[in-house]
Protein backbone atom coordinates (compact mmCIF):
# COMPACT_ATOMS: atom_id res chain seq x y z
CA UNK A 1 -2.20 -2.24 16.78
CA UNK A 2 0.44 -4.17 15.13
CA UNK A 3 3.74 -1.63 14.79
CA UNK A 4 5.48 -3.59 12.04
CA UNK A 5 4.73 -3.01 8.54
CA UNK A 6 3.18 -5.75 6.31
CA UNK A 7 5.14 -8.37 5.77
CA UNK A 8 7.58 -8.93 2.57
CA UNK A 9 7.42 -4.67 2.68
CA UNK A 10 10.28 -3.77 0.53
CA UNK A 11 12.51 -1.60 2.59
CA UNK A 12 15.53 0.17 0.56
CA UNK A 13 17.04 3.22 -1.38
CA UNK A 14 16.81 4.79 -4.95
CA UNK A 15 19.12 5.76 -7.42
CA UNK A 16 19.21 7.32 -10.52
CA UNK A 17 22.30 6.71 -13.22
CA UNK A 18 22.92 10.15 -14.40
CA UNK A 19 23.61 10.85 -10.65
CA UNK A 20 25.79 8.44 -9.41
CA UNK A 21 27.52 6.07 -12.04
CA UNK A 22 29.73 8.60 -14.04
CA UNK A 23 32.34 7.13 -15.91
CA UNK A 24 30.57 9.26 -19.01
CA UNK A 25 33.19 8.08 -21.40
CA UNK A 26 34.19 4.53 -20.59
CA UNK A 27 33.17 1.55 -22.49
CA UNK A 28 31.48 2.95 -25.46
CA UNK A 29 29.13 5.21 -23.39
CA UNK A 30 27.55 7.79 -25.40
CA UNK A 31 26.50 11.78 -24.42
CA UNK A 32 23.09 11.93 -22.74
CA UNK A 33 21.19 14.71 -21.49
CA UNK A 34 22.21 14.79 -18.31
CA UNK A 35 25.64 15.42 -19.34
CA UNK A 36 24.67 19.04 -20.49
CA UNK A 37 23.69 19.73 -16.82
CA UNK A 38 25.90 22.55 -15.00
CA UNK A 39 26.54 23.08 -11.77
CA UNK A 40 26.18 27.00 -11.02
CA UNK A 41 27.87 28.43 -8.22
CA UNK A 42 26.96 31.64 -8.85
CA UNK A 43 22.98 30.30 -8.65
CA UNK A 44 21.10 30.97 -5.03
CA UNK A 45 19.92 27.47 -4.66
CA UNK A 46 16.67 28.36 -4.25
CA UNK A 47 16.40 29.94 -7.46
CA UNK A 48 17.35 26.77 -9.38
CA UNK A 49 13.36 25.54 -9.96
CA UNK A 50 13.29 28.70 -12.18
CA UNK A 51 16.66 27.79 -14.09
CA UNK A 52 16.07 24.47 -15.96
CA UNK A 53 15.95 25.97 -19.65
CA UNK A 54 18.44 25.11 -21.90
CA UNK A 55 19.31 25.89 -25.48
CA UNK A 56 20.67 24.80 -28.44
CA UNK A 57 23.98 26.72 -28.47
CA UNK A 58 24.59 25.47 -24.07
CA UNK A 59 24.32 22.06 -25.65
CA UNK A 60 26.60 22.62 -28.75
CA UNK A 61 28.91 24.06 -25.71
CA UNK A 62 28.61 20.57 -23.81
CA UNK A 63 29.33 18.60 -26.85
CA UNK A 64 32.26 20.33 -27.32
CA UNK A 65 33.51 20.73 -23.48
CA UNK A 66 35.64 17.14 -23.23
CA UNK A 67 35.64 17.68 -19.45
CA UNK A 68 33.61 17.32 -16.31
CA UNK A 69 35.19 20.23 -14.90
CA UNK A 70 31.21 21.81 -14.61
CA UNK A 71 29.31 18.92 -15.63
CA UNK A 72 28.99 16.78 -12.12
CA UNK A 73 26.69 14.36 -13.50
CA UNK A 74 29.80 13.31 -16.06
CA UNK A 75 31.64 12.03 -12.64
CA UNK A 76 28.88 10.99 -10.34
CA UNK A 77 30.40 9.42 -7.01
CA UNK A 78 32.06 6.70 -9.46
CA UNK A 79 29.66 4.00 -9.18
CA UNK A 80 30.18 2.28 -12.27
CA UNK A 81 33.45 1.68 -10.29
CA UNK A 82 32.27 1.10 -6.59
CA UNK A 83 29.11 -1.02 -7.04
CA UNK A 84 29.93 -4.01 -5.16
CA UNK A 85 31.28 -1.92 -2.35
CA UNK A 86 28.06 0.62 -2.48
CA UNK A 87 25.77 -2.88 -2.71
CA UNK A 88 27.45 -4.50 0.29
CA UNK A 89 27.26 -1.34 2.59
CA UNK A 90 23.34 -1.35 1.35
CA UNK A 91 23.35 -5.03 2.23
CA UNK A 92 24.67 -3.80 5.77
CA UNK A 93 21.85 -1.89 6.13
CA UNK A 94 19.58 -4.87 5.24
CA UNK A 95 18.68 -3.40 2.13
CA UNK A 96 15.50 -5.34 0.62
CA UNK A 97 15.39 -3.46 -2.88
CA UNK A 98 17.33 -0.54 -4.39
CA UNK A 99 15.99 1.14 -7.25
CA UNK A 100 18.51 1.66 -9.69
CA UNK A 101 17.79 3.31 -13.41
CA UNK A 102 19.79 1.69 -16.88
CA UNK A 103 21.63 4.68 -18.92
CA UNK A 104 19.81 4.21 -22.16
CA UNK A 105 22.93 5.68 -23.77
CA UNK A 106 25.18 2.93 -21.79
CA UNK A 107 23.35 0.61 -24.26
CA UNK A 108 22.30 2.50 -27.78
CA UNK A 109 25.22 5.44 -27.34
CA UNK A 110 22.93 7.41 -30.06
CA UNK A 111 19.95 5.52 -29.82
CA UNK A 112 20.12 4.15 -33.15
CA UNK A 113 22.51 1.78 -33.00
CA UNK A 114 21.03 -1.45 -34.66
CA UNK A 115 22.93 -3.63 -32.16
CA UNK A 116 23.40 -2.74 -28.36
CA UNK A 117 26.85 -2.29 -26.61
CA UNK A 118 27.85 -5.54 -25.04
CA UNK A 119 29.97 -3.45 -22.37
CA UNK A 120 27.39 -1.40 -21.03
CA UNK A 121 24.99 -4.60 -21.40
CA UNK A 122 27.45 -6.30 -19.35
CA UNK A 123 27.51 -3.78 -16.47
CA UNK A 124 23.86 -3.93 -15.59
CA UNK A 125 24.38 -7.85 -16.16
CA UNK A 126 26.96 -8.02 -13.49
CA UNK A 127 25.11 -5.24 -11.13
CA UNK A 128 22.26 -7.52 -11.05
CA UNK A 129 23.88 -10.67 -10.47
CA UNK A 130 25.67 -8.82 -7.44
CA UNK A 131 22.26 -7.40 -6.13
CA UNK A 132 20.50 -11.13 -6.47
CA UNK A 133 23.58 -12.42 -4.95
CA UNK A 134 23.14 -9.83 -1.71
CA UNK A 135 18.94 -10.50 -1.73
CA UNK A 136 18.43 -7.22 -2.95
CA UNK A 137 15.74 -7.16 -5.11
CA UNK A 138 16.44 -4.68 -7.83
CA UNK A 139 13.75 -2.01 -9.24
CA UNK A 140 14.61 -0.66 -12.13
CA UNK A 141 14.04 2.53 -14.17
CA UNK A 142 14.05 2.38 -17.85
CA UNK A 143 13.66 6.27 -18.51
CA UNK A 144 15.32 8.73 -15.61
CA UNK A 145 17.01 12.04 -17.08
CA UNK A 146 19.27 10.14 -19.68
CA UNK A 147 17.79 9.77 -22.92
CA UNK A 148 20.83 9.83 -25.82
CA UNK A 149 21.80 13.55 -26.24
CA UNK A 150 21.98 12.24 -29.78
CA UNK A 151 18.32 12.02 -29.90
CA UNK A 152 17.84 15.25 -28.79
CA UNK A 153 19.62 17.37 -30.94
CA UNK A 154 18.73 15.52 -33.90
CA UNK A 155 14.92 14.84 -33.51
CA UNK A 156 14.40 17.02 -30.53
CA UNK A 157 13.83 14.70 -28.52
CA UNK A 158 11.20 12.85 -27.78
CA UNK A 159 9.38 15.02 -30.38
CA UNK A 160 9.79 13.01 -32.75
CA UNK A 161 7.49 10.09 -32.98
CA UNK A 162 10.72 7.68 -34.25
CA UNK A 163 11.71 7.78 -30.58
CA UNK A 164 9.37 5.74 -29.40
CA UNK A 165 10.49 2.70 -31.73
CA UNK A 166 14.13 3.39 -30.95
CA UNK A 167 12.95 3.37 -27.14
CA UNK A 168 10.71 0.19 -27.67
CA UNK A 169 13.74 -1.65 -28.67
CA UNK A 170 16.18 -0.50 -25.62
CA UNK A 171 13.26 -2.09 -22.98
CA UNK A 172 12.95 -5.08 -25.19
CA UNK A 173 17.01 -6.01 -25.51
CA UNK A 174 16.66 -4.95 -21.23
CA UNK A 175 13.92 -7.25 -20.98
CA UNK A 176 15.64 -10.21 -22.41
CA UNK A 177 18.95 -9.70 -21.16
CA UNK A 178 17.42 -9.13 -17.59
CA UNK A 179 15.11 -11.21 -17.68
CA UNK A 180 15.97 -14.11 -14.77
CA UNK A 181 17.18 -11.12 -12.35
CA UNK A 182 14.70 -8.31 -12.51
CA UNK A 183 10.94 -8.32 -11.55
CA UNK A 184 9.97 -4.96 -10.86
CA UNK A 185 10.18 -2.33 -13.41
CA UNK A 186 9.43 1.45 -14.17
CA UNK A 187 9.16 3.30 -17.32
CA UNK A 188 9.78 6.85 -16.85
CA UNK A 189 10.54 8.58 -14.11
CA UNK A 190 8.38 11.51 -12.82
CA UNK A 191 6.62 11.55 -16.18
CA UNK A 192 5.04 14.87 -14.85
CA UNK A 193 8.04 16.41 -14.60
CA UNK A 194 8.09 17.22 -19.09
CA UNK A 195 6.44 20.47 -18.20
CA UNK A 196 8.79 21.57 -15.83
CA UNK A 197 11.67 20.56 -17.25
CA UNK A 198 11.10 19.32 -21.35
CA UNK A 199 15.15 19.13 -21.85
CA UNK A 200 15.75 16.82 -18.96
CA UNK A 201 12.58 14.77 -19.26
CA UNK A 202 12.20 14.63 -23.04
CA UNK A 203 15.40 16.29 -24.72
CA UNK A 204 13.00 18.98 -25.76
CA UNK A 205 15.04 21.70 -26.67
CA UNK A 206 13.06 25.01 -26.86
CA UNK A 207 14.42 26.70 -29.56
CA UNK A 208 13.72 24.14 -32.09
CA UNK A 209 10.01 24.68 -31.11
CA UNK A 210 8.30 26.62 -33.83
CA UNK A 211 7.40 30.21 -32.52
CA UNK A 212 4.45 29.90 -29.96
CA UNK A 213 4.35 25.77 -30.44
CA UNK A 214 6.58 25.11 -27.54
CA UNK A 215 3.60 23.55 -25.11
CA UNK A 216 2.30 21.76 -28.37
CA UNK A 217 6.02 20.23 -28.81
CA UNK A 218 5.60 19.23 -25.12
CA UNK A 219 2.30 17.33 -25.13
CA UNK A 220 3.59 15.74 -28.16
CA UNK A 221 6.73 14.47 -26.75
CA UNK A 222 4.38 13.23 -23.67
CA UNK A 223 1.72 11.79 -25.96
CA UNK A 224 5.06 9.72 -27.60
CA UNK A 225 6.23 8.83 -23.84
CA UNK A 226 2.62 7.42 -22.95
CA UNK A 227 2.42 5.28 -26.02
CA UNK A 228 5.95 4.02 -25.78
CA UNK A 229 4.73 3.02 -21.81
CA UNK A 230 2.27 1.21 -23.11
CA UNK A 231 4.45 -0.55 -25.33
CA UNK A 232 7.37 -1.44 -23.01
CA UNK A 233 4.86 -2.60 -20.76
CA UNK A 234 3.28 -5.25 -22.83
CA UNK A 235 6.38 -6.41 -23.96
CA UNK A 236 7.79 -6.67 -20.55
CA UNK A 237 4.58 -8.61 -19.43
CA UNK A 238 5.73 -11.11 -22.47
CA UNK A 239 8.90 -11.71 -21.91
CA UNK A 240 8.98 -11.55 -18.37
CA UNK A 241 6.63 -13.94 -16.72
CA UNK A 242 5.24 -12.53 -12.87
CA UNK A 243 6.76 -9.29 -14.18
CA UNK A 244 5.14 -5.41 -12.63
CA UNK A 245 5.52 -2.14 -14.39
CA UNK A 246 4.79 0.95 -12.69
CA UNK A 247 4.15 4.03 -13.68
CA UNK A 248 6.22 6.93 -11.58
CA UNK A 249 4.72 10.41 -10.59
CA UNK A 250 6.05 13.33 -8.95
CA UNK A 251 3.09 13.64 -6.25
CA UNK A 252 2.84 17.73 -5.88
CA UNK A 253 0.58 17.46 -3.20
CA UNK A 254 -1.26 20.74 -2.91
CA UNK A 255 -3.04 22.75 -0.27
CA UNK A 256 -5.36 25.85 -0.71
CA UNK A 257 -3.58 29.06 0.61
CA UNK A 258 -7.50 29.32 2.90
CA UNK A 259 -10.66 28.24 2.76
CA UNK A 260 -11.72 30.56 0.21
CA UNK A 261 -13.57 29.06 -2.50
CA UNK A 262 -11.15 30.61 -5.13
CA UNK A 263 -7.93 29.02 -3.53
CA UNK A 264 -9.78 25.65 -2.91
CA UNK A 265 -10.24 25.71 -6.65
CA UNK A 266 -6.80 26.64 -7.64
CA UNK A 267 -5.76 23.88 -4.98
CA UNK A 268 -8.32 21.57 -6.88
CA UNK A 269 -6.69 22.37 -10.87
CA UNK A 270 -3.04 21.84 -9.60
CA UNK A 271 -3.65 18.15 -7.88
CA UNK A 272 -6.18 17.22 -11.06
CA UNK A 273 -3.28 18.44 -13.63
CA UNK A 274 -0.90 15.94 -11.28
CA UNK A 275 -2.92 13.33 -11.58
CA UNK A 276 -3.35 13.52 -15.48
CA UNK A 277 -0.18 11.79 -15.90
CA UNK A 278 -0.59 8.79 -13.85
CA UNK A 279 -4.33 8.67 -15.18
CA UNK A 280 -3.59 7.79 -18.81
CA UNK A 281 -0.99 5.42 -17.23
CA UNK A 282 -4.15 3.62 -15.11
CA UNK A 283 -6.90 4.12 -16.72
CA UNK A 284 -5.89 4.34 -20.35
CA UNK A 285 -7.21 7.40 -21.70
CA UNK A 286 -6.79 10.90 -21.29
CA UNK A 287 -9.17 12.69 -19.00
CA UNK A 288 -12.28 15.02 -20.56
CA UNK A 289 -10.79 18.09 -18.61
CA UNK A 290 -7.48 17.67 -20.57
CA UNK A 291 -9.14 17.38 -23.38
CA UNK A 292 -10.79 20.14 -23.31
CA UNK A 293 -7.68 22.03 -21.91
CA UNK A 294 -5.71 20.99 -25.39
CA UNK A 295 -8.90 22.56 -27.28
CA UNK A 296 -8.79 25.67 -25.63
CA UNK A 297 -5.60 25.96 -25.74
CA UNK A 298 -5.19 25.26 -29.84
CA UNK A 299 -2.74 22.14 -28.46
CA UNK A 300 -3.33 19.62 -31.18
CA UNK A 301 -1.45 15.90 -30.67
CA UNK A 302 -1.16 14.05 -33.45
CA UNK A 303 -2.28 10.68 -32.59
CA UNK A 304 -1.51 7.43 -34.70
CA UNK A 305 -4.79 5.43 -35.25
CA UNK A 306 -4.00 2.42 -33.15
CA UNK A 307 -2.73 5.05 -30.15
CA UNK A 308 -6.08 5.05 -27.87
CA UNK A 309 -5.78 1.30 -28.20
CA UNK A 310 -2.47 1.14 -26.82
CA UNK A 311 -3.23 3.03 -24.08
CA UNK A 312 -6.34 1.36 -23.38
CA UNK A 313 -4.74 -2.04 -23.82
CA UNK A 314 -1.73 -1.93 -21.91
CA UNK A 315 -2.13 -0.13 -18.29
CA UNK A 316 0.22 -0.40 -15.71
CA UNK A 317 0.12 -3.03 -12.96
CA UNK A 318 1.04 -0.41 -9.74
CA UNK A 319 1.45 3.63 -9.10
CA UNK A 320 5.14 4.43 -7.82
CA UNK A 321 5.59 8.00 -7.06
CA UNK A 322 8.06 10.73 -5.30
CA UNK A 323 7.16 12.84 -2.08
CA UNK A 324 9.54 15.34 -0.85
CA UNK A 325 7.30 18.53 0.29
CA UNK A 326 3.58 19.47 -0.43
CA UNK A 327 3.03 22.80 -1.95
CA UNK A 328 0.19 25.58 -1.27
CA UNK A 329 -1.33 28.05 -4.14
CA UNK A 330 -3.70 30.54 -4.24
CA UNK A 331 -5.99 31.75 -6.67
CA UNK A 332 -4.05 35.18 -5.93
CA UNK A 333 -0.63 34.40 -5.73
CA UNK A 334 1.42 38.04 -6.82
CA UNK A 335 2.21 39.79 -3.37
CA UNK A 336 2.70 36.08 -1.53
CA UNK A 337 5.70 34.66 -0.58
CA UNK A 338 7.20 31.79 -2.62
CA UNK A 339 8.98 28.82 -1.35
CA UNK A 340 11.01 26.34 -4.18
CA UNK A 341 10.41 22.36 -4.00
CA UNK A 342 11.27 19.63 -6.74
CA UNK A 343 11.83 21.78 -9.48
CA UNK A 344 8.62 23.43 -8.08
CA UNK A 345 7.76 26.36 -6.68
CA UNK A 346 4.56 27.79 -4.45
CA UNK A 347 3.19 29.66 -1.94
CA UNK A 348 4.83 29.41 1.38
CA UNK A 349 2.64 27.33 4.22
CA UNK A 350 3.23 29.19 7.83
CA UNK A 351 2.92 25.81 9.10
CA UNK A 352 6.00 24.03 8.06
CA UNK A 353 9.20 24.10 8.02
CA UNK A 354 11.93 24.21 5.26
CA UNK A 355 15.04 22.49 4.60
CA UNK A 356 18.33 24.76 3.71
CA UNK A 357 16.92 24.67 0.06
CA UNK A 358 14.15 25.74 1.10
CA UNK A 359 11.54 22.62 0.68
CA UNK A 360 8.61 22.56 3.29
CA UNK A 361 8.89 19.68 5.63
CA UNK A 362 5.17 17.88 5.46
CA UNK A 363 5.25 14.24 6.89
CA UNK A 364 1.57 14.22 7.20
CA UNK A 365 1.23 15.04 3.45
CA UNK A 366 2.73 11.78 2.51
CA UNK A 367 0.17 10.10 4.88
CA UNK A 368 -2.40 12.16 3.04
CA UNK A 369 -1.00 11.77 -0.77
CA UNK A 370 -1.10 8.00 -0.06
CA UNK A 371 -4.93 7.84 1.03
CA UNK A 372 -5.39 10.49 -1.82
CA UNK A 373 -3.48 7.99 -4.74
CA UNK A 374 -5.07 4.70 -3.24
CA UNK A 375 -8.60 6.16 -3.44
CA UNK A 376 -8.49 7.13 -6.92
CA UNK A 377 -6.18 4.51 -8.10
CA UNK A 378 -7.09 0.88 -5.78
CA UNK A 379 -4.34 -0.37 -6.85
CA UNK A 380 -0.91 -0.99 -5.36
CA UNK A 381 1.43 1.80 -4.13
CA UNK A 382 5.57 2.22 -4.15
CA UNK A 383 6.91 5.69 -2.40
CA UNK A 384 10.51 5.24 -4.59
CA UNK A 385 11.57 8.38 -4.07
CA UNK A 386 11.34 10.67 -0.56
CA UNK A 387 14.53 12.36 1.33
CA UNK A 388 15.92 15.80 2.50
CA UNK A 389 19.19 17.33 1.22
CA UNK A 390 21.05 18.79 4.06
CA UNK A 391 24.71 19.76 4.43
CA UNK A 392 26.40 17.42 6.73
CA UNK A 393 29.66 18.16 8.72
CA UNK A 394 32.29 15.14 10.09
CA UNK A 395 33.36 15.24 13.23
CA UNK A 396 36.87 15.13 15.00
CA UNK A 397 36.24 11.72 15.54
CA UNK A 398 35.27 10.91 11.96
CA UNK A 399 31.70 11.02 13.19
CA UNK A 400 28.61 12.49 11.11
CA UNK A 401 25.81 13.05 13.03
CA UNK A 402 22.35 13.63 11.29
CA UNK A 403 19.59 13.87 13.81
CA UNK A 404 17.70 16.22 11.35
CA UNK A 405 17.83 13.73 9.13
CA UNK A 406 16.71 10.55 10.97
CA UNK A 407 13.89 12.97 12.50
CA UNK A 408 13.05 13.80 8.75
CA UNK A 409 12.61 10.14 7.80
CA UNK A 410 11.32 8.98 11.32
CA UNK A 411 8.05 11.06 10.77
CA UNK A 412 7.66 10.20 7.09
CA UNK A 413 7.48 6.42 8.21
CA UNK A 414 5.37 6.96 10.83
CA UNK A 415 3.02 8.35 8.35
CA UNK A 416 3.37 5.69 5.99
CA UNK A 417 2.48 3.29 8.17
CA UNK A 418 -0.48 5.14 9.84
CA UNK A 419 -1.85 4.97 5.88
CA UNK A 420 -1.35 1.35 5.89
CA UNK A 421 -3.36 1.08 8.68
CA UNK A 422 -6.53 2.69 7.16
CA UNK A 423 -5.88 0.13 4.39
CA UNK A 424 -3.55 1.58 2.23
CA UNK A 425 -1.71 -1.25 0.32
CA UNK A 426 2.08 0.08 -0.02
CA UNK A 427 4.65 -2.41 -1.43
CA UNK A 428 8.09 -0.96 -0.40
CA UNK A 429 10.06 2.37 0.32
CA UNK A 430 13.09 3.34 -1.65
CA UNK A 431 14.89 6.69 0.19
CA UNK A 432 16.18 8.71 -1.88
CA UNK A 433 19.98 8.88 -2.81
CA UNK A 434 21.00 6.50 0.22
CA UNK A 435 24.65 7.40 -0.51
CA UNK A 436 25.55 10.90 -1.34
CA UNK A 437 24.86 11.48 -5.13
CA UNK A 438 24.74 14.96 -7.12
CA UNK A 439 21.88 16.90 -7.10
CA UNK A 440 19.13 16.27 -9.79
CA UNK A 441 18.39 20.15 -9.66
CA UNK A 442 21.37 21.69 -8.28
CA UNK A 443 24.13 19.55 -9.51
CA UNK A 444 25.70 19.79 -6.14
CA UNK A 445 27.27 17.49 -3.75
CA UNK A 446 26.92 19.43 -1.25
CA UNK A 447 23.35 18.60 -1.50
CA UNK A 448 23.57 15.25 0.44
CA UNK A 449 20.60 13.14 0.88
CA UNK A 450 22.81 10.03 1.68
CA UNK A 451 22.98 7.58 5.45
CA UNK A 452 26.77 7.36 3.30
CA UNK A 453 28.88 10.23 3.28
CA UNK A 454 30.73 10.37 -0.18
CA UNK A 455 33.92 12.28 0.23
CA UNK A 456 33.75 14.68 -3.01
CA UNK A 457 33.20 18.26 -3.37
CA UNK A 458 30.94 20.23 -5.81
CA UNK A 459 34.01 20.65 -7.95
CA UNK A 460 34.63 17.12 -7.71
CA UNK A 461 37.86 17.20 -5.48
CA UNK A 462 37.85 13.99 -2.76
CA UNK A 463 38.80 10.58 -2.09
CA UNK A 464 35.18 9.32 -2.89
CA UNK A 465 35.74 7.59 0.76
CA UNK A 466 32.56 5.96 2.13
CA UNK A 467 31.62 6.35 5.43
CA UNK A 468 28.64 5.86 7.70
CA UNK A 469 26.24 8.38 9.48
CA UNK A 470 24.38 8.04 12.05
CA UNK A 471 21.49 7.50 9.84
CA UNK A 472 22.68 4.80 8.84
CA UNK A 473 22.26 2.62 11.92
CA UNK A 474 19.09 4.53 12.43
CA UNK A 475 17.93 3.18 9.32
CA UNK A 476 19.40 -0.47 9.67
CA UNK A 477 17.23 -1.07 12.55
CA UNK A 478 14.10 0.28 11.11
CA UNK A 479 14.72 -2.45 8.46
CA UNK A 480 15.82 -5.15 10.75
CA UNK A 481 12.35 -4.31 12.91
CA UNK A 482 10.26 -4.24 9.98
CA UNK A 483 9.34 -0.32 10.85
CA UNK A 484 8.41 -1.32 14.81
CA UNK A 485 11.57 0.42 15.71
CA UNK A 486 12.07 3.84 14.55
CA UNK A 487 13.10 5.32 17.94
């Protein structure tokens, strides 16, 4: 059996803007969401998937806070200012994509702006041109955790069915500015992830729900992010000819606790309410058993007449998706132990095991999650997201060495390609954070998912240095062998 992967396989990393750019004041940039995230040192790290609410007066607070004293995301690792140096180290590694996202609030600063901001136009402009320059093929995210704050606390986000114009016209100025240097595109990241977290996703702020109406606000704010999909999607498909959207899910892949009937069921409602998202994003309409969920719930969506048309009309052309851990539930969950994942949490599997933050180590569930999506979905696949935070300590020598970490990735390719081999068809793999980047959940640096060691603390004290793990030239040869060589 062949050992490489097919060929033209994208090999890379993935980024997210909120995470690593941060100059949060430069150039006309305006407040988004993620700028209200704090980092909490006082917070057990696993407790964090339980700590993702916000309200109206901790965003006031934000607004008001000029610093980025306790707002990480403000200061990233300073990429707006290190992207040719970040690009060529990817380049080193051989680097065949990176996924990067475009701060919509880089380009509309409150959303409404009736002309964008040449400056932040101009960044992505010359990021691009560098990445083209390098053969990196650049994937782009037009939604990931940085809506305009401005949005938020006016219309509540994505609420609001005026959001979905104002985002409309960011992805069409993107799509003609970007036109001649970007192919592959996604709309919103982990689209799933509104329930979990409504601020982050949406700029759903809670307490400007109506008493009780706070899931209704939610499905709303979805319903508004599925149309405006649909939209940017058949836009991009006219402006840019050959162009692919995606659609991004977090894939919770879920186990039954046994093989009792009751926890096979509770297994089966957690991976059908997963799929839901990337459903209406394939197959243009929402499923029956959602349907009937909103009913008996009293969730009522107001739909514009021309919405199921939309959707219908204007599907996505692949399925991208996250894997970090799989997760196991039971239909009697009180007195079991409970492990946290991506802004997740479930019932502990005795058969894995767990990173420092306490996410189950499943290689085999990737393996499984990609037969699973390919099944339901024949279309193709992109695994854009998957990667362990660990702490990581330099040697005397200036040395980092991160067996755990190649070991973590080693398996999850092996697994990858054993799912290509029962006929899977996967078009690339973006790790996660490639270079040390702060936390989505934690806000932490210390967090570090990187094969580049960023020298910064969690309070932001460093030299933001670059330097190379081990992983690194682990990973440079899996890319230079196609995936034969993962030794």
């Amino acid at each position: 059996m062949n050992k490489e992967f097919p060929k033209g396989f994208l090999w890379g990393g993935a980024l997210a803007a909120n995470q690593v750019e941060g100059a949060w004041n430069v150039d006309g940039r305006g407040l988004s969401v993620a700028d209200v995230a704090q980092y909490k040192a006082h917070l057990d790290v696993k407790d964090y998937a339980g700590h993702v609410s916000i309200t109206s007066e901790a965003v006031l607070e934000a607004m008001n806070d000029k610093s980025d004293k306790f707002y990480p995301k403000r200061r990233g690792i300073d990429f707006y200012h290190h992207y040719k140096e970040d690009l060529a180290l990817f380049a080193e590694m051989g680097f065949k994509t990176l996924r990067v996202s475009i701060a919509w609030s880089r380009i509309f600063p409150t959303g409404e702006e009736k002309r964008p901001n040449e400056l932040g136009l101009k960044f992505y402009e010359n990021l691009f041109n560098e990445m083209v320059k390098l053969n990196i093929e650049p994937l782009v995210t037009l939604s990931h955790y940085e809506m305009p704050l401005a949005l938020s606390v006016k219309y509540n986000g994505w609420v609001e069915r005026k959001v979905v114009d104002y985002f409309v016209k960011f992805c069409e100025v993107c799509f003609q500015r970007y036109q001649t240097q970007v192919k592959y595109w996604l709309t919103f990241n982990e689209i799933d992830s509104i329930y979990r977290h409504p601020f982050t996703t949406a700029g759903i702020i809670p307490d400007k729900c109506k008493e009780g109406m706070e899931d209704t606000c939610i499905y709303q704010a979805l319903h508004h992010q599925f149309v405006a999909s649909a939209l940017a999607t058949k836009k991009c498909h006219e402006i840019i000819e050959g162009s692919q959207v995606g659609c991004m899910l977090t894939k919770l892949t879920t186990y039954p606790r046994t093989c009792n009937p009751k926890d096979i069921e509770a297994a089966l409602d957690k991976n059908l309410n997963n799929y839901f998202y990337s459903d209406v994003q394939v197959f243009g309409k929402y499923p029956e058993r959602i349907k009937m969920k909103f009913k008996e719930n009293n969730i009522h969506i107001k739909m514009e007449e021309e919405d199921e048309e939309i959707l219908a009309k204007y599907t996505v052309d692949f399925v991208s998706f996250s894997y970090y851990m799989s997760l196991a539930t039971s239909a009697d969950e009180e007195n079991l132990e409970k492990v946290p994942g991506n802004t997740v949490t479930g019932v502990k599997n005795p058969y894995l095991p767990s990173t420092e933050w306490g996410w189950q180590i499943d290689p085999l569930g990737l393996k499984i999650s990609l037969i699973e999506l390919y099944d339901r979905y024949r279309m193709p696949l992109f695994i854009v997201e998957n990667g362990m935070g660990a702490k990581d300590t330099i040697d005397e020598d200036g040395s980092i060495h991160d067996d755990y970490r190649i070991e973590y990735f080693k398996e999850h390719i092996k697994n990858i390609k054993a799912a290509i081999d029962t006929g899977v068809e996967v078009l690339g793999y973006t790790a996660w954070g490639p270079i040390d980047l702060i936390s989505a959940g934690t806000s932490q640096m210390s967090k570090r998912y990187g094969f580049i060691y960023v020298d910064q603390d969690d309070l932001g004290n460093g030299t933001l240095e670059r330097r190379r793990k081990d992983s690194f030239y682990w990973y440079q040869k899996v890319i230079e062998t196609n995936g034969a060589d993962l030794s």
